[in-house]
N, C-alpha and C. Protein backbone atom coordinates (compact mmCIF):
# COMPACT_ATOMS: atom_id res chain seq x y z
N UNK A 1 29.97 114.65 27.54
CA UNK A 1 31.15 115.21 26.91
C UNK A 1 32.16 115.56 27.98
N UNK A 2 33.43 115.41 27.69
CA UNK A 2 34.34 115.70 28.51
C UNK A 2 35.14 117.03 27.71
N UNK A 3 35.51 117.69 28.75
CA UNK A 3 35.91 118.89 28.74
C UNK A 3 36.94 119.89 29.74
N UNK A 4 37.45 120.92 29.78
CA UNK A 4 37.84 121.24 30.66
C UNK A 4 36.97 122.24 31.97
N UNK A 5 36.53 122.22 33.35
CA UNK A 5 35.56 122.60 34.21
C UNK A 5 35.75 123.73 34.45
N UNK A 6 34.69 124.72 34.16
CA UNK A 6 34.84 126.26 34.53
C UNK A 6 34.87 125.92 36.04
N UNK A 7 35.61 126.57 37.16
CA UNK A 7 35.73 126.46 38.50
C UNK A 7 34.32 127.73 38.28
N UNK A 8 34.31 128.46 38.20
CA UNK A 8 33.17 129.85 38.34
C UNK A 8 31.94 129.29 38.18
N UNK A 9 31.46 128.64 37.31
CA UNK A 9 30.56 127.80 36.59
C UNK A 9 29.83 126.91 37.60
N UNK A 10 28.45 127.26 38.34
CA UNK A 10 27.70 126.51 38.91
C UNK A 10 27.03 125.54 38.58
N UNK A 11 26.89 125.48 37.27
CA UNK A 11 25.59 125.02 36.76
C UNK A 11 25.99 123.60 36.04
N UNK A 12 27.39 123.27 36.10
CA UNK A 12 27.52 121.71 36.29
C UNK A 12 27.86 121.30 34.51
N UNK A 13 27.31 122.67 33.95
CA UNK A 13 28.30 121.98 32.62
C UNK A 13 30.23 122.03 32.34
N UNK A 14 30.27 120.92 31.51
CA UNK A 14 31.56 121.54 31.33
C UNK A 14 31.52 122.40 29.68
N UNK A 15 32.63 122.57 29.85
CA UNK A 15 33.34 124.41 28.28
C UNK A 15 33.62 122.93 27.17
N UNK A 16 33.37 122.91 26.38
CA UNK A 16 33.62 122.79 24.98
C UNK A 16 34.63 123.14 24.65
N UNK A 17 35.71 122.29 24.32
CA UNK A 17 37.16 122.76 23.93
C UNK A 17 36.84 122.73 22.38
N UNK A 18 37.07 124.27 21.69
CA UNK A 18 36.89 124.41 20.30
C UNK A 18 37.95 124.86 19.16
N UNK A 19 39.11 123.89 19.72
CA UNK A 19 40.04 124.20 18.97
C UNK A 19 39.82 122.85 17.76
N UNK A 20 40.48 123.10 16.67
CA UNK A 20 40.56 122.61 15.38
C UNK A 20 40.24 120.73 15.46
N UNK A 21 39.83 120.11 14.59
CA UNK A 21 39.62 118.96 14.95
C UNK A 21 40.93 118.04 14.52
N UNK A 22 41.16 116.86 15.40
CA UNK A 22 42.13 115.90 15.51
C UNK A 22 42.70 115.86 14.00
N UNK A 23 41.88 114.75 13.45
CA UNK A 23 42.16 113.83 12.20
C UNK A 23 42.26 115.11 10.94
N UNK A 24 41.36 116.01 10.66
CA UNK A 24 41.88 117.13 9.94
C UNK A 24 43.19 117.96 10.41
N UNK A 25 43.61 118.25 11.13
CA UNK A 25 44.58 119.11 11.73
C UNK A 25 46.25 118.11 11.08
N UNK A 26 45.46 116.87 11.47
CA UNK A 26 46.59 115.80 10.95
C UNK A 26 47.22 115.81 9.55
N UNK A 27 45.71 115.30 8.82
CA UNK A 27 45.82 115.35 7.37
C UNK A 27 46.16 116.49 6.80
N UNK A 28 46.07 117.89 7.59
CA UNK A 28 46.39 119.04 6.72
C UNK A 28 47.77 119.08 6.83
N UNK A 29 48.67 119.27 8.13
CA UNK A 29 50.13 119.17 7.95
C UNK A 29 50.55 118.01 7.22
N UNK A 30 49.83 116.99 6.81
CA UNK A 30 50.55 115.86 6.00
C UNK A 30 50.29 116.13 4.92
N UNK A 31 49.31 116.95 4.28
CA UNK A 31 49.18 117.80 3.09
C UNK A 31 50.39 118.55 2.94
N UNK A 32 50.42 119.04 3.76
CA UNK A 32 51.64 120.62 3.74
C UNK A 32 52.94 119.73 3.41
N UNK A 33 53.17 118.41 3.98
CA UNK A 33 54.48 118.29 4.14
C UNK A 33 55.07 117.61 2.46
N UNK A 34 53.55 116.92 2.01
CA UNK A 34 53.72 116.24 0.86
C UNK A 34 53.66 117.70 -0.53
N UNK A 35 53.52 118.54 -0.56
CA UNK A 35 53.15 120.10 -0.76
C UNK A 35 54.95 120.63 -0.89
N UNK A 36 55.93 120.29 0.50
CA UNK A 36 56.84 120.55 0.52
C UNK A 36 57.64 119.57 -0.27
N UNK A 37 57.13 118.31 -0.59
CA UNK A 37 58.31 117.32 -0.71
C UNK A 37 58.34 117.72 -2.56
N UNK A 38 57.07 118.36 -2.98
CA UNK A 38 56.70 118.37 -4.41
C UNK A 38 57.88 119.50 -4.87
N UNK A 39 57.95 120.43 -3.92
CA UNK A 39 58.59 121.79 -4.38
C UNK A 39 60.41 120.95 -4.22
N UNK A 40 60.38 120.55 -3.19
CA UNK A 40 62.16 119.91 -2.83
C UNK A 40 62.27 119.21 -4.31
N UNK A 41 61.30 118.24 -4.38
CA UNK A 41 61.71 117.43 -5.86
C UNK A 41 61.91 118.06 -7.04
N UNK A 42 61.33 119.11 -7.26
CA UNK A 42 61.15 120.19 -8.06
C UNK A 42 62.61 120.58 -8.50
N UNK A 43 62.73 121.55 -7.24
CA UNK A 43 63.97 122.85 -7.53
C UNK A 43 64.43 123.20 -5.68
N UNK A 44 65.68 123.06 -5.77
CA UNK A 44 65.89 123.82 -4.40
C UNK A 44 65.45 125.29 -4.26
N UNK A 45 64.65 125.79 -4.94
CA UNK A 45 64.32 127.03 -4.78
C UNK A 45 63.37 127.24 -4.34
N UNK A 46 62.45 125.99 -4.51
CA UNK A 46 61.25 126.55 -3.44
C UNK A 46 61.36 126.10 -1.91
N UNK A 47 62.33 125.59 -1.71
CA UNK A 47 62.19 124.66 -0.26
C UNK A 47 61.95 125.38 1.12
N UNK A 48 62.71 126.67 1.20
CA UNK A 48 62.65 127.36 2.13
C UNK A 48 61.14 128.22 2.17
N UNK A 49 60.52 129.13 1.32
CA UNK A 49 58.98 129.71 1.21
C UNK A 49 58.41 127.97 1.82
N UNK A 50 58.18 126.88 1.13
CA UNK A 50 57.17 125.99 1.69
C UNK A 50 58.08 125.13 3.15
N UNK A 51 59.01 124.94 3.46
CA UNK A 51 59.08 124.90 4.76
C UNK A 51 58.50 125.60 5.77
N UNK A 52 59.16 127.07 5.37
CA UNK A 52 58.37 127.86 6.27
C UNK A 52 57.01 127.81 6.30
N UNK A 53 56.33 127.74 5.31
CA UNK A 53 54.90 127.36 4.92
C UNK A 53 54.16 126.30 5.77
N UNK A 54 54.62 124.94 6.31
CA UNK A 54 54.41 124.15 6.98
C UNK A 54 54.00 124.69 8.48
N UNK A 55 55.06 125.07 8.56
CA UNK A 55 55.44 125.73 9.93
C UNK A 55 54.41 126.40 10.06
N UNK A 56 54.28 127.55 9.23
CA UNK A 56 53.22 128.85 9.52
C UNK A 56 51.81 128.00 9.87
N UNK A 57 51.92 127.03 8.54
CA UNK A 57 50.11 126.39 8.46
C UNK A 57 49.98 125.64 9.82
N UNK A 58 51.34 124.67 10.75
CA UNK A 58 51.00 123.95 11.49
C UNK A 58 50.41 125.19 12.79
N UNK A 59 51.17 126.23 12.87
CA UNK A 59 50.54 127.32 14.29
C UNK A 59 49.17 127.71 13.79
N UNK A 60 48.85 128.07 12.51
CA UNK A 60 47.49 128.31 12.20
C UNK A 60 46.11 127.11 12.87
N UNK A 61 47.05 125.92 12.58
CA UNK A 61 46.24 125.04 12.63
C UNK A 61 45.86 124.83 14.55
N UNK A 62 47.35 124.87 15.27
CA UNK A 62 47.31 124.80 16.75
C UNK A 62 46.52 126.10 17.28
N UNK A 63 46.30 126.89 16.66
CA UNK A 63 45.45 128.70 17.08
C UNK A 63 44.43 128.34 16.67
N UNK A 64 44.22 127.74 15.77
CA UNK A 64 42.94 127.56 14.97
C UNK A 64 42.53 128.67 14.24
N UNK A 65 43.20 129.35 13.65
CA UNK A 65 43.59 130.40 12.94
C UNK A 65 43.43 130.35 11.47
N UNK A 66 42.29 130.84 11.15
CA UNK A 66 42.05 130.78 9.54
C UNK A 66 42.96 131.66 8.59
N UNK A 67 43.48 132.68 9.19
CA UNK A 67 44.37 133.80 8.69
C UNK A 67 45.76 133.12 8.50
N UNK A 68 45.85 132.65 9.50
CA UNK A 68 47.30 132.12 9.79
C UNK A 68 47.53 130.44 8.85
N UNK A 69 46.38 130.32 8.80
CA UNK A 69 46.46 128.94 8.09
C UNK A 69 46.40 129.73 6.39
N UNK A 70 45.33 130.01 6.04
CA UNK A 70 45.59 130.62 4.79
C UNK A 70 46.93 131.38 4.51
N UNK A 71 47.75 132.14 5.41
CA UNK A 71 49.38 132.16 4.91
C UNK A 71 50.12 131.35 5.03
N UNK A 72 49.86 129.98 5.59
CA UNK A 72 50.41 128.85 5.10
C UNK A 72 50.47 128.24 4.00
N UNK A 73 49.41 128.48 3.77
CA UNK A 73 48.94 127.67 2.45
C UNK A 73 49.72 128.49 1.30
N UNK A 74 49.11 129.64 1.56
CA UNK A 74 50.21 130.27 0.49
C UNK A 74 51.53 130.37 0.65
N UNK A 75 51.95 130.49 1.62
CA UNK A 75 53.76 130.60 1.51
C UNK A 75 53.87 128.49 0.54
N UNK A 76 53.47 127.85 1.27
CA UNK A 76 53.41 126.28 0.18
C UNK A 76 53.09 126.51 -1.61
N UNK A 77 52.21 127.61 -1.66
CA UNK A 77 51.91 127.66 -3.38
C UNK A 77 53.33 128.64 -3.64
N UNK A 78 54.10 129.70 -2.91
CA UNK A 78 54.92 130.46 -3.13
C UNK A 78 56.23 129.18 -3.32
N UNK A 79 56.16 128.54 -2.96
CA UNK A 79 57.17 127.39 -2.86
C UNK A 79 57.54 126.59 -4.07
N UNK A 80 55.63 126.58 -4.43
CA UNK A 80 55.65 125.57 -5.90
C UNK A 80 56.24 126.62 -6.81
N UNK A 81 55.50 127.84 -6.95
CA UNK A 81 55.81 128.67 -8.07
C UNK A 81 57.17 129.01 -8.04
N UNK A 82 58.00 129.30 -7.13
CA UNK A 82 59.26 129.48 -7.05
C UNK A 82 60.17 127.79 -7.74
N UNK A 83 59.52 127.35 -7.41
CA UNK A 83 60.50 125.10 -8.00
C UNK A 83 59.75 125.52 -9.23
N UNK A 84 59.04 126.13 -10.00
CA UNK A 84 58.68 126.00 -11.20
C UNK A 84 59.34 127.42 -12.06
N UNK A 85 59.57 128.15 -11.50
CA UNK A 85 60.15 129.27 -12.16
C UNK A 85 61.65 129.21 -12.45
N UNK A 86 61.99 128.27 -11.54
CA UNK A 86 63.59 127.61 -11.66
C UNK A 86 63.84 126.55 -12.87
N UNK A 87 62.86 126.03 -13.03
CA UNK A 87 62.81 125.20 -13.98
C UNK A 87 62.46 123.67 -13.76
N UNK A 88 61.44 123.71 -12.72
CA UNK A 88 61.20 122.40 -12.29
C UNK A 88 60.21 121.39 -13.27
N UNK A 89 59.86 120.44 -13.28
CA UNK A 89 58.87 119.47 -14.41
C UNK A 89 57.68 119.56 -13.53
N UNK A 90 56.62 119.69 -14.35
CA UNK A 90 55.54 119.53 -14.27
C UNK A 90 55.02 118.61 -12.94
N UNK A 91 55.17 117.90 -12.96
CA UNK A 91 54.91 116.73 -11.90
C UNK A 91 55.14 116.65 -10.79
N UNK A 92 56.69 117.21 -10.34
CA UNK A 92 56.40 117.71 -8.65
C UNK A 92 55.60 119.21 -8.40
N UNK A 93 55.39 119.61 -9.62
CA UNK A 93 54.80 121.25 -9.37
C UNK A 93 53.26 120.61 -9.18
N UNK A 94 52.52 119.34 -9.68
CA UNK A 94 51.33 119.14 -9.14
C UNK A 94 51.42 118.63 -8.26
N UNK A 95 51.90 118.11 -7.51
CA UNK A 95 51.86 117.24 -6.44
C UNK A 95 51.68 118.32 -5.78
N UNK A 96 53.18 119.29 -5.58
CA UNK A 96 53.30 120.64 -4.63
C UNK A 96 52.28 121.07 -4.54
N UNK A 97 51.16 121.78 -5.61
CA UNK A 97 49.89 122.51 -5.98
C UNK A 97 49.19 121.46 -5.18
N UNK A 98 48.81 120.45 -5.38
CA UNK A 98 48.00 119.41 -5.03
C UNK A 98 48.08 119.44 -3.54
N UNK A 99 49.33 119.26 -2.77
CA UNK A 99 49.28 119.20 -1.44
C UNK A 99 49.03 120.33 -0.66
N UNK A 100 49.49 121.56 -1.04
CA UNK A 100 49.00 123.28 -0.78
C UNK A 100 47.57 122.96 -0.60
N UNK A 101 46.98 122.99 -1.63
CA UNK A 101 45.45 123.31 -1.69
C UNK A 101 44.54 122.16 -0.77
N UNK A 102 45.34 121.10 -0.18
CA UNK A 102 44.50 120.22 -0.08
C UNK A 102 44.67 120.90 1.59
N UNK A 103 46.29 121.21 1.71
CA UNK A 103 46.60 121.50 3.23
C UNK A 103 45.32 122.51 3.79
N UNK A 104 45.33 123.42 2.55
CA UNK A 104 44.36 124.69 2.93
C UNK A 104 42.91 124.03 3.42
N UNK A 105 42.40 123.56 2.85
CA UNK A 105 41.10 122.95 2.28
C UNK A 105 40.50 121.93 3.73
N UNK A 106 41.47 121.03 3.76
CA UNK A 106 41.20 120.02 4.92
C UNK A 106 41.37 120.86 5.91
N UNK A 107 42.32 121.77 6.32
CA UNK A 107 43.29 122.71 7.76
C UNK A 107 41.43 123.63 7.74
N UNK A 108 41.17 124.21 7.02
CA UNK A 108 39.76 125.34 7.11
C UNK A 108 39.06 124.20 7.35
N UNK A 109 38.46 123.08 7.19
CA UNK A 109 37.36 122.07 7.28
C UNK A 109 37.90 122.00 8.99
N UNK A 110 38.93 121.27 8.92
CA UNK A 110 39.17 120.96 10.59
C UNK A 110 38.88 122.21 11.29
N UNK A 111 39.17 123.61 11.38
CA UNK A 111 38.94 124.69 11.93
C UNK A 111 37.60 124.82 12.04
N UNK A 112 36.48 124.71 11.18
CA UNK A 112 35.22 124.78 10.96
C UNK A 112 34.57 123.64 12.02
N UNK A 113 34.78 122.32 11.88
CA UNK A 113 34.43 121.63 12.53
C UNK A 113 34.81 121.55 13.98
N UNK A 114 35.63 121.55 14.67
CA UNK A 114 36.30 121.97 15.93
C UNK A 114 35.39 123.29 16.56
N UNK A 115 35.11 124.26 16.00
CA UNK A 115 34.56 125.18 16.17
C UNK A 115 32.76 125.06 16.52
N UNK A 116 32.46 124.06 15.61
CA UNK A 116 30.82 123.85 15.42
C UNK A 116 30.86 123.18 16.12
N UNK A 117 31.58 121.55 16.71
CA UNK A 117 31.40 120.68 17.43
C UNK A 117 32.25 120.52 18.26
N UNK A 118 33.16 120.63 19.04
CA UNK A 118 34.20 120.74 19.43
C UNK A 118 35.03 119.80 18.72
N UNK A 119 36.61 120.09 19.87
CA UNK A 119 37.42 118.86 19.43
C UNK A 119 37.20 117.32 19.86
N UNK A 120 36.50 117.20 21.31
CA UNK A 120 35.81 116.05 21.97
C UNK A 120 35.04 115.29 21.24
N UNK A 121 33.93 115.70 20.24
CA UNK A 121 33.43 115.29 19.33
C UNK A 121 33.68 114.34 18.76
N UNK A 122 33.02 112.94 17.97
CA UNK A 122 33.78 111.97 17.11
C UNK A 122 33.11 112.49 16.09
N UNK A 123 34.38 112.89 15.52
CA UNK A 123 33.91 113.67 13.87
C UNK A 123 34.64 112.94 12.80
N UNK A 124 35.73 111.87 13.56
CA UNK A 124 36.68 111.38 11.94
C UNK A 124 35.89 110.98 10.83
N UNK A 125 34.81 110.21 10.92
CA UNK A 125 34.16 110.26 9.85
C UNK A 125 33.84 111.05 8.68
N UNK A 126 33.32 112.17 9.29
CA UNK A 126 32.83 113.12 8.48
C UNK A 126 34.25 114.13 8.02
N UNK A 127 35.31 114.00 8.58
CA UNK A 127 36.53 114.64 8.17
C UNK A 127 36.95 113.68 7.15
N UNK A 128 37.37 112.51 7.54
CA UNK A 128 37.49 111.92 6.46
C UNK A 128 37.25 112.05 5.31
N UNK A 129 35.76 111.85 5.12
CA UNK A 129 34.80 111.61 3.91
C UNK A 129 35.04 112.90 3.36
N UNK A 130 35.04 114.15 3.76
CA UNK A 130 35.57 115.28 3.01
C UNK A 130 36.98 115.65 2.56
N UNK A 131 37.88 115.19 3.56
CA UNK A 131 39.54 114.91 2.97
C UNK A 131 39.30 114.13 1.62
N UNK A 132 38.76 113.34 2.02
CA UNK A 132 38.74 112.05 0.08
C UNK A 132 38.38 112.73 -0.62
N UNK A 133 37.11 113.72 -0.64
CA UNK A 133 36.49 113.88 -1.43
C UNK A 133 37.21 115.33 -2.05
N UNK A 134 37.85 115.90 -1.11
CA UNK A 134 38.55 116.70 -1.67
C UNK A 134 39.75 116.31 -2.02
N UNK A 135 40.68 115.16 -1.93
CA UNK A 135 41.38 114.34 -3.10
C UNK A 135 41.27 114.28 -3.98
N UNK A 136 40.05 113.46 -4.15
CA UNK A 136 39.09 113.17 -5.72
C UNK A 136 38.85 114.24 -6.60
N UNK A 137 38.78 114.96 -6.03
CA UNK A 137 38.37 116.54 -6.73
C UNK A 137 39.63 117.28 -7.03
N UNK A 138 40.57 117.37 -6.16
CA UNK A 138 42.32 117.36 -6.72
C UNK A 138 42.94 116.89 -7.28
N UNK A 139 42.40 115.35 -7.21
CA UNK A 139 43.15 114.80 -8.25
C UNK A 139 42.42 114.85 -9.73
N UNK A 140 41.22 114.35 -9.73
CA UNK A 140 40.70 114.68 -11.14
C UNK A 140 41.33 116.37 -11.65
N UNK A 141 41.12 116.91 -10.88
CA UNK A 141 41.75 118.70 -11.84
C UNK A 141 42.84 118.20 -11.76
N UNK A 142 43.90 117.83 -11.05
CA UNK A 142 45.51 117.70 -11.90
C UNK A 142 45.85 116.99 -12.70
N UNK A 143 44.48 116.17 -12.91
CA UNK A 143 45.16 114.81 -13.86
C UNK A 143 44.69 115.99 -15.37
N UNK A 144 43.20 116.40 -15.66
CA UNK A 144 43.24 117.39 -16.60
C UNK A 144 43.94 118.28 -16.90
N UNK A 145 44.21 118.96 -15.85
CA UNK A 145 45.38 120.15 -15.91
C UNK A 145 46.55 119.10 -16.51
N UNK A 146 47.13 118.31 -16.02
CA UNK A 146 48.06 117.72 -16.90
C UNK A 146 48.11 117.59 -17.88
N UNK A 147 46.84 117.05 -18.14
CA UNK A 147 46.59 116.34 -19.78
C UNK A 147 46.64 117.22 -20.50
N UNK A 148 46.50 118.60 -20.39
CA UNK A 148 45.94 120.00 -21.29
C UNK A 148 48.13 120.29 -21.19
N UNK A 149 48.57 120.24 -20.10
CA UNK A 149 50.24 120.57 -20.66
C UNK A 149 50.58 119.68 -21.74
N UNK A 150 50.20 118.26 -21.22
CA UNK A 150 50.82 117.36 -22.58
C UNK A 150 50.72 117.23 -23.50
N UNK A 151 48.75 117.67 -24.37
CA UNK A 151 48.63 117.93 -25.33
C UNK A 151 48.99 119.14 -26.18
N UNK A 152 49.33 120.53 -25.08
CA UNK A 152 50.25 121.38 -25.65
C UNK A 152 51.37 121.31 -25.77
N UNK A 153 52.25 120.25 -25.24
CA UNK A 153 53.94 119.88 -25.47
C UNK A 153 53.87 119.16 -26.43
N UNK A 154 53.02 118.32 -26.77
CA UNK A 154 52.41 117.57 -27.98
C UNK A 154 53.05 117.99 -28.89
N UNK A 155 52.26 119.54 -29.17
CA UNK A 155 52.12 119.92 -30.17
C UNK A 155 50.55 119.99 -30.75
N UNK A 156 49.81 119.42 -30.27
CA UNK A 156 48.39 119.28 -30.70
C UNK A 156 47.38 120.79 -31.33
N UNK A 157 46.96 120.31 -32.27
CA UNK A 157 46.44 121.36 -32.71
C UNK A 157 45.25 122.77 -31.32
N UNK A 158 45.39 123.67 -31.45
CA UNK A 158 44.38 124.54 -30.72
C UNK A 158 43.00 123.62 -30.61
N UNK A 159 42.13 123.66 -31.33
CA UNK A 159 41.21 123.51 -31.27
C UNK A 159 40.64 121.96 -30.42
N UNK A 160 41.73 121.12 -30.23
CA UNK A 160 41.95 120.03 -29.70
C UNK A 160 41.68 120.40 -27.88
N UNK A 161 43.09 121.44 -27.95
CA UNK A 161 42.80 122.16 -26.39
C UNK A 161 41.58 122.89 -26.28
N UNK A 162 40.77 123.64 -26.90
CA UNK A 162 40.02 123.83 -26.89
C UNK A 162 38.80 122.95 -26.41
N UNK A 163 38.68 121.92 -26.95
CA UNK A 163 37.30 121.02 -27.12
C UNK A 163 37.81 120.06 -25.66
N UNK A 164 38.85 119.66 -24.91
CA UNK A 164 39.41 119.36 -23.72
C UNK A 164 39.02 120.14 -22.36
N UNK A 165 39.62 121.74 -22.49
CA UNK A 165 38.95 122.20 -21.57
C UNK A 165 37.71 122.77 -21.56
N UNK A 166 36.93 122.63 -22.72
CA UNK A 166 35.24 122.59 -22.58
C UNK A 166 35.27 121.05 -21.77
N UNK A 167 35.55 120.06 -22.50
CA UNK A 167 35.01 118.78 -21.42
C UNK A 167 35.09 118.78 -19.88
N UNK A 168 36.73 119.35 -19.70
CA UNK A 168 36.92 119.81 -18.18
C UNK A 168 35.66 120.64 -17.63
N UNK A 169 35.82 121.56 -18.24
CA UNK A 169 34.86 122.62 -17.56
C UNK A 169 33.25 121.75 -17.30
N UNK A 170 32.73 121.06 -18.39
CA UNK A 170 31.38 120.26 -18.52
C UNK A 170 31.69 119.22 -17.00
N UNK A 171 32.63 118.78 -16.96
CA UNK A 171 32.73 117.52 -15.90
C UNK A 171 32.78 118.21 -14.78
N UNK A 172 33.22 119.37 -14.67
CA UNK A 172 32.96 119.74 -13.17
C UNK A 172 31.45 120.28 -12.98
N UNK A 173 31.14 120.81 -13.99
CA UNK A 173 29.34 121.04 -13.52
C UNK A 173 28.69 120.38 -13.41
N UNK A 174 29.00 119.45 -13.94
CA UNK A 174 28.37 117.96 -13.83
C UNK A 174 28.51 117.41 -12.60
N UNK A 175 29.56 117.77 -11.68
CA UNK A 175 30.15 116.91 -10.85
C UNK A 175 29.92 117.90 -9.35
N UNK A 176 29.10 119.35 -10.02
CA UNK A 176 28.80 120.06 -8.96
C UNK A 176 27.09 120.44 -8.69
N UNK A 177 26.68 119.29 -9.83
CA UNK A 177 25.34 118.67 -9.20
C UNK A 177 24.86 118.11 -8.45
């Protein structure tokens, strides 16, 4: 492993650089930024909370800062809710939601991993495979969450929504087997 050399350090190892990992650190500000583009499309009202939001999450992410990354993430959901309280459509408010949570999600995975293995480490794999999988899992809930607005803009009877988010709810236990 390559690393940076304790000069004090006799004993010939090198330090483990344990800041946040590459390919997550990546994907999370490209979360954040697609997070921002949801709220801009939205409403100019959220643009400034999730800009700043970016920002905050990218130093969280360079500190490796779980605190600092989690007020990223949220100043990005403060962003959506603000483009939706203005009167934004549904659809950039999931994307926005969608890219927040994913920023959070992947940005804590990269922090975690960097930490356990360093950054030297070849970890894209296993970052990867959890970025997707936490896609897959974002996107299936927004596509439901959608479907449950449209059948209430519908007009659709209650009990319709009802018997929908029982299925939701069934598919994720199912899916957390």
């Amino acid at each position: 492993m390559s690393g940076v050399r304790d000069t004090n350090d006799t004993t010939g190892v090198d330090e483990i650089d344990r800041s946040p990992a590459v390919v997550s650190t990546t994907l999370a500000v490209g979360a954040g930024v697609v997070s921002l583009l949801g709220s801009t499309l939205g409403s100019l009202a959220g643009v400034a909370p999730a800009a700043v939001g970016v920002l905050v999450l990218g130093v969280g992410l360079v500190r490796g800062s779980r605190r600092i990354l989690t007020a990223g993430a949220g100043l990005l959901f403060v962003g959506v809710l603000l483009a939706g309280a203005s009167g934004a459509g549904p659809e950039p408010l999931v994307v926005g939601t969608l890219g927040a949570v994913l920023a959070w999600d992947v940005g804590e995975n990269g922090i975690g991993v960097g930490a356990q293995l360093g950054r030297e480490a070849d970890t894209r794999r296993v970052e990867l495979v959890h970025a997707a999988s936490s896609l897959a899992v974002g996107a299936v809930t927004a596509a439901l969450g959608y479907g449950v607005y449209l059948a209430a803009a519908s007009g659709q009877p209650l009990t319709a929504l009802v018997f929908l988010l029982f299925g939701a709810i069934l598919l994720v236990s199912v899916l957390d087997r």
